[in-house]
N, C-alpha and C. Protein backbone atom coordinates (compact mmCIF):
# COMPACT_ATOMS: atom_id res chain seq x y z
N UNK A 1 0.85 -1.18 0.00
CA UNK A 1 0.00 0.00 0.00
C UNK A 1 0.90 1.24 0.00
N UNK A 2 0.94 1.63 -1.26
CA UNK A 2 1.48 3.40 -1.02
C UNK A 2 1.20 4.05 0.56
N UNK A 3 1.86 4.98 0.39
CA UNK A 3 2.35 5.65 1.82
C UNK A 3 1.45 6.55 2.42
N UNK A 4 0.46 7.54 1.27
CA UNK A 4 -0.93 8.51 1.46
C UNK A 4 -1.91 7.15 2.08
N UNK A 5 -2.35 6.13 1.01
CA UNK A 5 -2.91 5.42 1.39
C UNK A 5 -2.85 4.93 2.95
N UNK A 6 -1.49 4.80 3.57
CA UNK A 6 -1.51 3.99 4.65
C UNK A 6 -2.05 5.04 5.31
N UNK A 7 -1.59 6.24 5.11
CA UNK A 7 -1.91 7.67 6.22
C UNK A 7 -3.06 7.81 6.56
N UNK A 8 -4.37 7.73 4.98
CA UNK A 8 -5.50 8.04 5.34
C UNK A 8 -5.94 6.57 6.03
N UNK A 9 -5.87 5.76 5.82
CA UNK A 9 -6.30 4.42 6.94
C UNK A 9 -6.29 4.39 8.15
N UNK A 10 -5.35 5.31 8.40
CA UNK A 10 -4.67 5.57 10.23
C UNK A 10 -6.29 6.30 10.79
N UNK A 11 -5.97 7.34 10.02
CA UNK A 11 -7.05 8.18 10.38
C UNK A 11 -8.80 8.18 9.56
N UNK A 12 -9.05 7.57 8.96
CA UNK A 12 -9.90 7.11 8.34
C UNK A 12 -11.07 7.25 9.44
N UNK A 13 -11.25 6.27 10.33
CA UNK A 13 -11.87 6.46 11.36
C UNK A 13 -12.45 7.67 12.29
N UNK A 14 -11.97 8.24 12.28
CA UNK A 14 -11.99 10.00 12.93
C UNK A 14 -12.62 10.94 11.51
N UNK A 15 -12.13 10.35 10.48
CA UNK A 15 -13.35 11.50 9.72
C UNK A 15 -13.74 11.02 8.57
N UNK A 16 -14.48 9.62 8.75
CA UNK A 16 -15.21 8.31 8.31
C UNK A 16 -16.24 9.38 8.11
N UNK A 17 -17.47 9.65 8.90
CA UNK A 17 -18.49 10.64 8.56
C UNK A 17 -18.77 11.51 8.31
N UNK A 18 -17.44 12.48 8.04
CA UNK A 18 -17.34 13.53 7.36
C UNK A 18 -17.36 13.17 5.63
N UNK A 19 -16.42 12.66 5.15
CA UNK A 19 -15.84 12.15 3.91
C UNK A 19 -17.04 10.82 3.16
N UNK A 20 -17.90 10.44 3.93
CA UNK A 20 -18.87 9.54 2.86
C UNK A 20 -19.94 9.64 2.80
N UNK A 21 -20.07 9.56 1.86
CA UNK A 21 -21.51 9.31 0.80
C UNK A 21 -22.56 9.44 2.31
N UNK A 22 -23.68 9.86 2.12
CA UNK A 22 -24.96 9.53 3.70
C UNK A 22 -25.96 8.56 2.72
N UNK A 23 -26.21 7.65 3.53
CA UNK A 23 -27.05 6.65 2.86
C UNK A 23 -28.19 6.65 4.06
N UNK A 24 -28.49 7.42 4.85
CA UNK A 24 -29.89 7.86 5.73
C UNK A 24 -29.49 9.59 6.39
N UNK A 25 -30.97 9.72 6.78
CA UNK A 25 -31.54 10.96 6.63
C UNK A 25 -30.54 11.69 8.00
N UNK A 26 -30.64 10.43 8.92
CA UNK A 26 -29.68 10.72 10.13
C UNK A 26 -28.00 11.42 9.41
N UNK A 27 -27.28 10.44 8.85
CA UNK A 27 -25.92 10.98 7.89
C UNK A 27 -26.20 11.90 7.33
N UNK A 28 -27.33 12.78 6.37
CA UNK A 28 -27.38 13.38 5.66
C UNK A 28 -27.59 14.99 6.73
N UNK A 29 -28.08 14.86 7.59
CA UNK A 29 -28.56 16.01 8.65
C UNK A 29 -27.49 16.33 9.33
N UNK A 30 -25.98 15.26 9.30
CA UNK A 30 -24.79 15.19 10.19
C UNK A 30 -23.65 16.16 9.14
N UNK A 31 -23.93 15.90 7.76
CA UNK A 31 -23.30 16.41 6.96
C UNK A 31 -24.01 18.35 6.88
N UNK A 32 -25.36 18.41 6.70
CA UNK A 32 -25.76 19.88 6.56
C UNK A 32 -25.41 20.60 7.95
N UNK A 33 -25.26 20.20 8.94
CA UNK A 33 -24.88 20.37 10.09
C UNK A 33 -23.14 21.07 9.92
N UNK A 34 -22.34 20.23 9.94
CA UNK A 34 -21.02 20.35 9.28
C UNK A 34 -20.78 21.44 8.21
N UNK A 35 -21.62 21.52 6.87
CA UNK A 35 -21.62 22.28 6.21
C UNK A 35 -21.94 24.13 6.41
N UNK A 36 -22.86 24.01 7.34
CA UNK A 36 -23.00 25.12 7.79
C UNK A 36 -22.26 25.85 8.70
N UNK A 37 -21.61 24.71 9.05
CA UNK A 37 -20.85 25.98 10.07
C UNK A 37 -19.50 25.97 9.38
N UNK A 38 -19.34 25.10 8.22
CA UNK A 38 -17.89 25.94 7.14
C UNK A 38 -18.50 26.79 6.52
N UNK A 39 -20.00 27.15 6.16
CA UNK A 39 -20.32 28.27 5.48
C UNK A 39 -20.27 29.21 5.98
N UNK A 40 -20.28 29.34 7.57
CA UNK A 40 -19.80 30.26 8.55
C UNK A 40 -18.51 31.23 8.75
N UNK A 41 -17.79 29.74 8.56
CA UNK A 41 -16.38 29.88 8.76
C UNK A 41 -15.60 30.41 7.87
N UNK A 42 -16.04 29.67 6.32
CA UNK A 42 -15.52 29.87 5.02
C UNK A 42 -15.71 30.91 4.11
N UNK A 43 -17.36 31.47 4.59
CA UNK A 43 -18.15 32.06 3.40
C UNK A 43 -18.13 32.03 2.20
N UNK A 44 -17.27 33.46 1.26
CA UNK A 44 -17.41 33.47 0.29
C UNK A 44 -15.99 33.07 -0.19
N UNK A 45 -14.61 33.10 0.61
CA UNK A 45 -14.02 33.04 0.17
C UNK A 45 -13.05 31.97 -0.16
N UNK A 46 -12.96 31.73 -1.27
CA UNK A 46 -12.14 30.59 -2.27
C UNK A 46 -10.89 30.06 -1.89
N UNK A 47 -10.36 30.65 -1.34
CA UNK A 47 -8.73 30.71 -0.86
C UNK A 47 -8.87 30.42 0.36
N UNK A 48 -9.93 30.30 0.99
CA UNK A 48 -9.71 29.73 2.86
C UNK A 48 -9.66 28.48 2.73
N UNK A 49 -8.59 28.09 3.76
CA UNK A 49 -8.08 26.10 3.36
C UNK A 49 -8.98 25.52 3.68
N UNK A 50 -10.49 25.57 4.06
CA UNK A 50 -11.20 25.01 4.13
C UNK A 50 -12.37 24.68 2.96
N UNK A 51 -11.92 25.67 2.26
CA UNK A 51 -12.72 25.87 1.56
C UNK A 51 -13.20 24.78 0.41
N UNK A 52 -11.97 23.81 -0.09
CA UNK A 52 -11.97 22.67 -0.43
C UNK A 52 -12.94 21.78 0.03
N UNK A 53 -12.73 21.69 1.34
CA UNK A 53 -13.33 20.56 2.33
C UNK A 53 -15.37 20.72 1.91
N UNK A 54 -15.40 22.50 2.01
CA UNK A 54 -16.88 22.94 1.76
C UNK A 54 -17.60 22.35 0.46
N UNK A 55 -16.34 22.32 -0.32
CA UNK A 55 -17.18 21.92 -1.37
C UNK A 55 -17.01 20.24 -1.75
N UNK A 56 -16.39 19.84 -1.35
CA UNK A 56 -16.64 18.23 -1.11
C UNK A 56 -17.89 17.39 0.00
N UNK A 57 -18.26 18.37 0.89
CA UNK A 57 -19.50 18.00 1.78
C UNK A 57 -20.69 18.66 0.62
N UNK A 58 -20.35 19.86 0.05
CA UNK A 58 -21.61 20.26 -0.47
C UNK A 58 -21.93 19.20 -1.64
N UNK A 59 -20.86 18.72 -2.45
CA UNK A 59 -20.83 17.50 -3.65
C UNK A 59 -21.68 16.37 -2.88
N UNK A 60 -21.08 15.89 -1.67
CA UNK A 60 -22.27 14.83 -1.05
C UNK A 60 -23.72 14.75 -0.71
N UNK A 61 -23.36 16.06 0.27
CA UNK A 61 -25.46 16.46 0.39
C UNK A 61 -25.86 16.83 -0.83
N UNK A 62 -25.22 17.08 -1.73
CA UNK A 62 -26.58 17.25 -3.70
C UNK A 62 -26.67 15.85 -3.65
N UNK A 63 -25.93 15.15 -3.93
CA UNK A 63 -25.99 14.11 -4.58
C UNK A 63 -26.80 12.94 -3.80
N UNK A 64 -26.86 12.73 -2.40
CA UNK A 64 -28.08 12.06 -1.41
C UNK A 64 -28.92 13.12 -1.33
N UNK A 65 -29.00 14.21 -1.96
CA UNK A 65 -30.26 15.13 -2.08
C UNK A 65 -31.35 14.44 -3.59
N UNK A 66 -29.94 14.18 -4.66
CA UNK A 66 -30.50 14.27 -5.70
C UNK A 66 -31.08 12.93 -6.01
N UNK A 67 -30.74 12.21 -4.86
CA UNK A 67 -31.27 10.50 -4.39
C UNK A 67 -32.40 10.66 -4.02
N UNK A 68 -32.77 10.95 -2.61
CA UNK A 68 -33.46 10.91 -1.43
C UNK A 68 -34.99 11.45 -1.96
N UNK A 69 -34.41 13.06 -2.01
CA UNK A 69 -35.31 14.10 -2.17
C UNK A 69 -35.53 14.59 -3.38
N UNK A 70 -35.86 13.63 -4.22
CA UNK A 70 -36.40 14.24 -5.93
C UNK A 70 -38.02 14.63 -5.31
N UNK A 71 -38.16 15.82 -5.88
CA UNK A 71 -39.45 16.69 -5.86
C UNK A 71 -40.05 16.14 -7.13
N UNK A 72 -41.22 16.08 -6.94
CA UNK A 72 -42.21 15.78 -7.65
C UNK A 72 -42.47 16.87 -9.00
N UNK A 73 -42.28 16.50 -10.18
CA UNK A 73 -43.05 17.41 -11.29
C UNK A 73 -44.45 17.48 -10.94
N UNK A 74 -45.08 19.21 -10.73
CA UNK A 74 -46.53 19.35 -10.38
C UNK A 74 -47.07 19.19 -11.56
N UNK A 75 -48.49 19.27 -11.64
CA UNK A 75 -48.94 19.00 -12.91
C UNK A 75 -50.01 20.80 -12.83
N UNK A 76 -50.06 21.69 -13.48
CA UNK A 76 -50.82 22.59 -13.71
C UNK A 76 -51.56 22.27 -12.48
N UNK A 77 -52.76 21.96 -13.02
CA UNK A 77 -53.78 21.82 -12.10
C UNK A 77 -53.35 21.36 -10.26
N UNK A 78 -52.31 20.43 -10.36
CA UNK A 78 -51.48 20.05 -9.17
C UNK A 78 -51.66 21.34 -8.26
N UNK A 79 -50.75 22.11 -9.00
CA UNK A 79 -49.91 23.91 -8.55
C UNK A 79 -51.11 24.47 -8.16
N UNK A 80 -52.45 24.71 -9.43
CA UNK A 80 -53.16 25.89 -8.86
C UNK A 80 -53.79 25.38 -7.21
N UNK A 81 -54.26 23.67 -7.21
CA UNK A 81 -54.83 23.19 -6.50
C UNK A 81 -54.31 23.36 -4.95
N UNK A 82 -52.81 23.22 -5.33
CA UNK A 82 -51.80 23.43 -3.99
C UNK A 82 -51.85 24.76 -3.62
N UNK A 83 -51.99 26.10 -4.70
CA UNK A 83 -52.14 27.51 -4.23
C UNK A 83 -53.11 28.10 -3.54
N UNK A 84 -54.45 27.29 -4.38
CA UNK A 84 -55.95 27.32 -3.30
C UNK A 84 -55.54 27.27 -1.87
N UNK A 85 -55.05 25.95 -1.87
CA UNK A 85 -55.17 25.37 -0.56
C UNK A 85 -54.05 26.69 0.49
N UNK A 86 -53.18 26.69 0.17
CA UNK A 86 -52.55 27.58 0.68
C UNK A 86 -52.87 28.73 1.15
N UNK A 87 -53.66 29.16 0.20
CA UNK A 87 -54.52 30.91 -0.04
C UNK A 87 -55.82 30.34 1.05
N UNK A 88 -55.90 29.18 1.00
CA UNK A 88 -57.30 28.64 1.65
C UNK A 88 -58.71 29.44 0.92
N UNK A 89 -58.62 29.79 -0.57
CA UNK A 89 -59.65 29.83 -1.63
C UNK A 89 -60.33 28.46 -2.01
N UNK A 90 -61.46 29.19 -2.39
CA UNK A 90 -62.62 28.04 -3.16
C UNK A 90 -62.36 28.85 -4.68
N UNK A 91 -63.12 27.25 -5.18
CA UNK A 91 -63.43 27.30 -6.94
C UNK A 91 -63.83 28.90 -6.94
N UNK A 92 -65.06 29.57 -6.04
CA UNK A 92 -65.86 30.81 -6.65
C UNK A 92 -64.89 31.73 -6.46
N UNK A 93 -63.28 31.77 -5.86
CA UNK A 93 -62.52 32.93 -5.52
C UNK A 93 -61.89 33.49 -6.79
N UNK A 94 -62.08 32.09 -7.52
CA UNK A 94 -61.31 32.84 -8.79
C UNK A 94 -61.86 32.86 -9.69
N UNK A 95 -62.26 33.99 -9.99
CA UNK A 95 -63.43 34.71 -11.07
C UNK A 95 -62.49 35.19 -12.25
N UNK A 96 -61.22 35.47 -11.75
CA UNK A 96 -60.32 35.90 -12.98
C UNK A 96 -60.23 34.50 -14.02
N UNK A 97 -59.94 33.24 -13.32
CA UNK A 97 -60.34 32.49 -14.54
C UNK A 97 -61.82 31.66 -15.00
N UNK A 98 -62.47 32.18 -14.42
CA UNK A 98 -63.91 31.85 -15.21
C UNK A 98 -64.85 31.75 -14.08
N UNK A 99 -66.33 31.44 -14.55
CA UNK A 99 -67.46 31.10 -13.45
C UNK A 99 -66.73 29.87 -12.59
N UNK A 100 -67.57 29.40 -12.13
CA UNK A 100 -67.20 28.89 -10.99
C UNK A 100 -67.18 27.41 -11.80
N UNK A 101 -68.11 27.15 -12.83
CA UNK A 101 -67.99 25.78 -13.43
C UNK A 101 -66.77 25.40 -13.87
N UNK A 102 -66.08 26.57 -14.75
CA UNK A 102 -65.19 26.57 -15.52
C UNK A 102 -64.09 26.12 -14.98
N UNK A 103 -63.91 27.18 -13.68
CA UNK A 103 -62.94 26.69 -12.58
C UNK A 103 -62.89 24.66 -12.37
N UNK A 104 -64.13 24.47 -11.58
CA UNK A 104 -63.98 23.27 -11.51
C UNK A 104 -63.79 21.95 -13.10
N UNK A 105 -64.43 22.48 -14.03
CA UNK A 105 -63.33 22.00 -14.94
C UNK A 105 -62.12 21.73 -15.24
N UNK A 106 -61.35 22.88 -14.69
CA UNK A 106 -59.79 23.12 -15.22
C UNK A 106 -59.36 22.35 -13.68
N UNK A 107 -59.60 22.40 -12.55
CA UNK A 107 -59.33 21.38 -11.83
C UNK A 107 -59.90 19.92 -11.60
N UNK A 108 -60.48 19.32 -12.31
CA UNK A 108 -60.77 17.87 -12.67
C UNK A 108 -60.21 17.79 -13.67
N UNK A 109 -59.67 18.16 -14.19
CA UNK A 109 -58.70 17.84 -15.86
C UNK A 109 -59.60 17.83 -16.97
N UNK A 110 -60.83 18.29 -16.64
CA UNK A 110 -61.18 18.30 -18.45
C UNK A 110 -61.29 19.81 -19.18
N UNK A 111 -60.39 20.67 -18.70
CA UNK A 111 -60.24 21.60 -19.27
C UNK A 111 -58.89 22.19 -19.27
N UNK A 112 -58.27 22.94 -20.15
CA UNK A 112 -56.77 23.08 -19.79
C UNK A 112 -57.03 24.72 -19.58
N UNK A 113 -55.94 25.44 -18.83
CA UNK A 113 -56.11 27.02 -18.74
C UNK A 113 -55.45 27.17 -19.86
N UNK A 114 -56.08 28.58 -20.17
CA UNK A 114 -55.32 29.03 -21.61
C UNK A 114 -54.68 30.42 -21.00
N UNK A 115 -54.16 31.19 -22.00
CA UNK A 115 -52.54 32.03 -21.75
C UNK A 115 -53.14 32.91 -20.85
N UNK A 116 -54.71 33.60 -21.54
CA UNK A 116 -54.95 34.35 -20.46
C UNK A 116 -55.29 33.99 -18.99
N UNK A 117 -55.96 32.98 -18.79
CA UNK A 117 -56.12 32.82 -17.45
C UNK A 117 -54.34 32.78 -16.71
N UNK A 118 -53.89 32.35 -17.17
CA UNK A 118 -52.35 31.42 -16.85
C UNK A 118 -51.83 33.10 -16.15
N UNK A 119 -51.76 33.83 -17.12
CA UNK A 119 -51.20 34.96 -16.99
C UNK A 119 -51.99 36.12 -15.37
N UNK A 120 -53.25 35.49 -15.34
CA UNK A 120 -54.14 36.22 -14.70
C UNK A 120 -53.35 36.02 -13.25
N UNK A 121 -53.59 34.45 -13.06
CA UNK A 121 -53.33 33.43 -11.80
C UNK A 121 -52.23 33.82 -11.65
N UNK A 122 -51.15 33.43 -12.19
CA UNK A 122 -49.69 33.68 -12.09
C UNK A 122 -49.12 35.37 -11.43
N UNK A 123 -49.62 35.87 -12.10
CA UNK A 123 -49.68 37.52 -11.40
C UNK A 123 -50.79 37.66 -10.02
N UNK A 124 -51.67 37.09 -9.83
CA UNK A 124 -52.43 36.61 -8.44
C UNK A 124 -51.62 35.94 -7.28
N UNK A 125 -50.91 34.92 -7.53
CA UNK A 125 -50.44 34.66 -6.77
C UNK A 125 -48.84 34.78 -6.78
N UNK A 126 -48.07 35.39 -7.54
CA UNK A 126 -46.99 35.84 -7.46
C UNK A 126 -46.30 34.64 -7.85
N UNK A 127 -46.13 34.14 -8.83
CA UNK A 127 -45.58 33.24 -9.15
C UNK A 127 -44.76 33.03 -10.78
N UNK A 128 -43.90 32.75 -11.38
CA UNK A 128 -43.87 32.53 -12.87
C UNK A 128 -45.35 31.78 -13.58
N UNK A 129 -45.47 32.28 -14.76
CA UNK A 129 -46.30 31.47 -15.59
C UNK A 129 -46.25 30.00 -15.87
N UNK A 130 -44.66 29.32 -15.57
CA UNK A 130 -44.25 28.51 -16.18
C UNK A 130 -45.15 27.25 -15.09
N UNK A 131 -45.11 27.88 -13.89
CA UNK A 131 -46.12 26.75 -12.75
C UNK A 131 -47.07 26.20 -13.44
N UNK A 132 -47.73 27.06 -14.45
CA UNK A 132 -49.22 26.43 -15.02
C UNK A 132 -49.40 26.14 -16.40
N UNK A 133 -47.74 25.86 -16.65
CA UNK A 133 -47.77 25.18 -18.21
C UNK A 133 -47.35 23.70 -18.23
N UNK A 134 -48.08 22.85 -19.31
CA UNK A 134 -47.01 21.72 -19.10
C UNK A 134 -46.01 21.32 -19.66
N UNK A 135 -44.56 20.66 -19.15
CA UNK A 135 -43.72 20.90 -20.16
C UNK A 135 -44.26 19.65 -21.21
């Protein structure tokens, strides 16, 4: 065994949970933990010797992020349905996109919003247009 190799083996143990992959939510909360307080330490700047280290924990939590925690593609209707609920509105609150039937159309899926409503909602609730298109 080369000579780095033997070194990191010595110590391997002592910063075993810093340096791997988190394969549960417990490891993954041990790492954002860690990370934050080099974002503390480190901030913005590039040249602090830690700064390496920051971005090798941040490479791990994406990547058991980009495992764990894939977010769901909403579906139009998904979004407005989730904004109701939020706003805690009914079908009759939103008159900008139609009577009240119309509404419940476009949320049972047999109607799609068109640019103008899209544009109406989207400026209503402060949001991009792109929430209520599908790709």
């Amino acid at each position: 065994m080369n000579s780095q190799l033997e070194n990191i083996s010595k110590i391997w143990p002592t910063i075993k949970a810093v340096f791997s992959v988190p394969h549960s939510e417990k490891e993954y909360q041990a790492l954002v933990k860690i990370l934050d307080s080099l974002v503390d330490e480190v901030g913005n700047n590039e040249n602090h010797k830690l700064s390496p280290l920051m971005e090798t924990i941040g490479n791990l939590i994406e990547n058991y992020e980009e495992r764990e925690h894939k977010i769901k593609q909403a579906s139009p209707v998904d979004a407005l349905k989730y904004l109701m609920q939020e706003h805690g509105l009914k079908q009759s609150d939103l008159k900008e996109i139609g009577s009240q039937g119309v509404v419940s159309e476009i949320l049972a899926g047999k109607r799609s919003l068109n640019l103008e409503q899209i544009k109406k909602i989207s400026n209503r609730f402060h949001v991009s247009p792109l929430v209520f298109i599908q790709a």
